[in-house]
Protein backbone atom coordinates (compact mmCIF):
# COMPACT_ATOMS: atom_id res chain seq x y z
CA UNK A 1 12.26 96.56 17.83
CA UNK A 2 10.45 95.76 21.10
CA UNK A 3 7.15 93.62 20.39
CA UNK A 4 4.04 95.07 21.35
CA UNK A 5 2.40 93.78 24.28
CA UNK A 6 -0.61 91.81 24.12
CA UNK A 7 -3.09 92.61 26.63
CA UNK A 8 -5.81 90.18 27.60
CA UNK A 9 -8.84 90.80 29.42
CA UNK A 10 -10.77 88.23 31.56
CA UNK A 11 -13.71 88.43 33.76
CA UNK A 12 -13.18 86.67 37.35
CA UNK A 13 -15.02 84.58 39.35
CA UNK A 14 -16.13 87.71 40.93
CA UNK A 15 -17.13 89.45 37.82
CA UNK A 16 -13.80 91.72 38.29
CA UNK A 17 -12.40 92.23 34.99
CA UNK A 18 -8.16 91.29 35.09
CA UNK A 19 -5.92 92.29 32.61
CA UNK A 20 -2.90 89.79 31.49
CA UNK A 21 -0.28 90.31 29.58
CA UNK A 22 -0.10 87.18 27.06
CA UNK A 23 3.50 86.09 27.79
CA UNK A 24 3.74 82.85 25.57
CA UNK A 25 1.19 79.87 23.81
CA UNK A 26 2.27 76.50 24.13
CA UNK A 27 0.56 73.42 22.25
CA UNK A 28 -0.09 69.76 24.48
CA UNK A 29 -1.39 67.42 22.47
CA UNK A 30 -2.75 69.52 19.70
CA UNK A 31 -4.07 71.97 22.51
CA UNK A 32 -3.46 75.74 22.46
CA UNK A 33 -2.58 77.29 26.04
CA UNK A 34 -1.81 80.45 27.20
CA UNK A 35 0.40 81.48 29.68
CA UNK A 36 -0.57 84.93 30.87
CA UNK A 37 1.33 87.49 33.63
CA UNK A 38 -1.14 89.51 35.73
CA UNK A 39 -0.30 93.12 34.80
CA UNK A 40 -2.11 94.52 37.85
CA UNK A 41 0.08 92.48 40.19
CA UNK A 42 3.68 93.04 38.45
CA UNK A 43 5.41 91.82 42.17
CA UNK A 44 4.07 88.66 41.32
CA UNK A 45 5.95 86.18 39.18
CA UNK A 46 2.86 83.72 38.70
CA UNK A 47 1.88 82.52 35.52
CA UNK A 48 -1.57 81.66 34.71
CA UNK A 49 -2.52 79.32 32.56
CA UNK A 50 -5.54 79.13 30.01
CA UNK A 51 -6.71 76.68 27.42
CA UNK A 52 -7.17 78.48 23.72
CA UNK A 53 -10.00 77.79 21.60
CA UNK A 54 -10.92 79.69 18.75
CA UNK A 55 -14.17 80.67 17.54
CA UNK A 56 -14.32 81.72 14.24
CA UNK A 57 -11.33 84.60 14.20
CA UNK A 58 -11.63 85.19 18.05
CA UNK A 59 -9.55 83.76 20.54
CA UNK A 60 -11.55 82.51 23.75
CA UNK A 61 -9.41 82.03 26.96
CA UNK A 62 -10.99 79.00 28.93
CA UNK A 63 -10.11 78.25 32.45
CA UNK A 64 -8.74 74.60 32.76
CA UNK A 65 -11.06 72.81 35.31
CA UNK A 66 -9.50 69.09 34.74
CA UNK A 67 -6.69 68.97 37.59
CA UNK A 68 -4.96 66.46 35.29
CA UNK A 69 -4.90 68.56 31.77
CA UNK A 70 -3.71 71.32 34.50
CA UNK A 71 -0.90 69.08 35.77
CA UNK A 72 -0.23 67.91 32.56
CA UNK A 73 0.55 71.33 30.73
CA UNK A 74 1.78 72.80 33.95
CA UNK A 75 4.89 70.15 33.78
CA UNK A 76 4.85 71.14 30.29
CA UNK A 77 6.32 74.52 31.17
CA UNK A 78 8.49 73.77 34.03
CA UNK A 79 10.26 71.65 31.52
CA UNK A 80 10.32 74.52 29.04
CA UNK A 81 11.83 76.23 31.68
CA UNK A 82 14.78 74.23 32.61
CA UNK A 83 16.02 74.22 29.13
């Protein structure tokens, strides 16, 4: 049985809402993060990445400003990867 998709919506910098497919969530040192496929763009292969933080029973996608938390779960899933 196929699992059903989870589509995520964002808002952009632009105030264009973008719709994700949420492909996986990972956890970096007790941090929820979402990796997310653009479904608009399904040529693309890019991942983007999200932190998770939940308020009350919603899920809030955050963007991750810190270049080093970036870095730090980005290696995160290239290592995920190679196994």
């Amino acid at each position: 049985m196929a699992e059903e998709e989870q589509i995520i919506e964002t808002v952009d910098e632009n105030g264009n809402v973008v719709k994700f497919e949420l492909f996986d969530i990972v956890e970096v040192d007790e941090q929820e993060y979402a990796l997310l496929l653009p479904v608009e763009d399904e040529e693309s292969d890019e991942v983007v990445l999200m932190r998770l933080t939940k308020d009350g029973e919603e899920y809030l996608f955050e963007t991750i400003d810190d270049d080093e938390e970036f870095e730090k779960v980005a290696n995160y899933v290239e290592s995920m990867d190679e196994e």
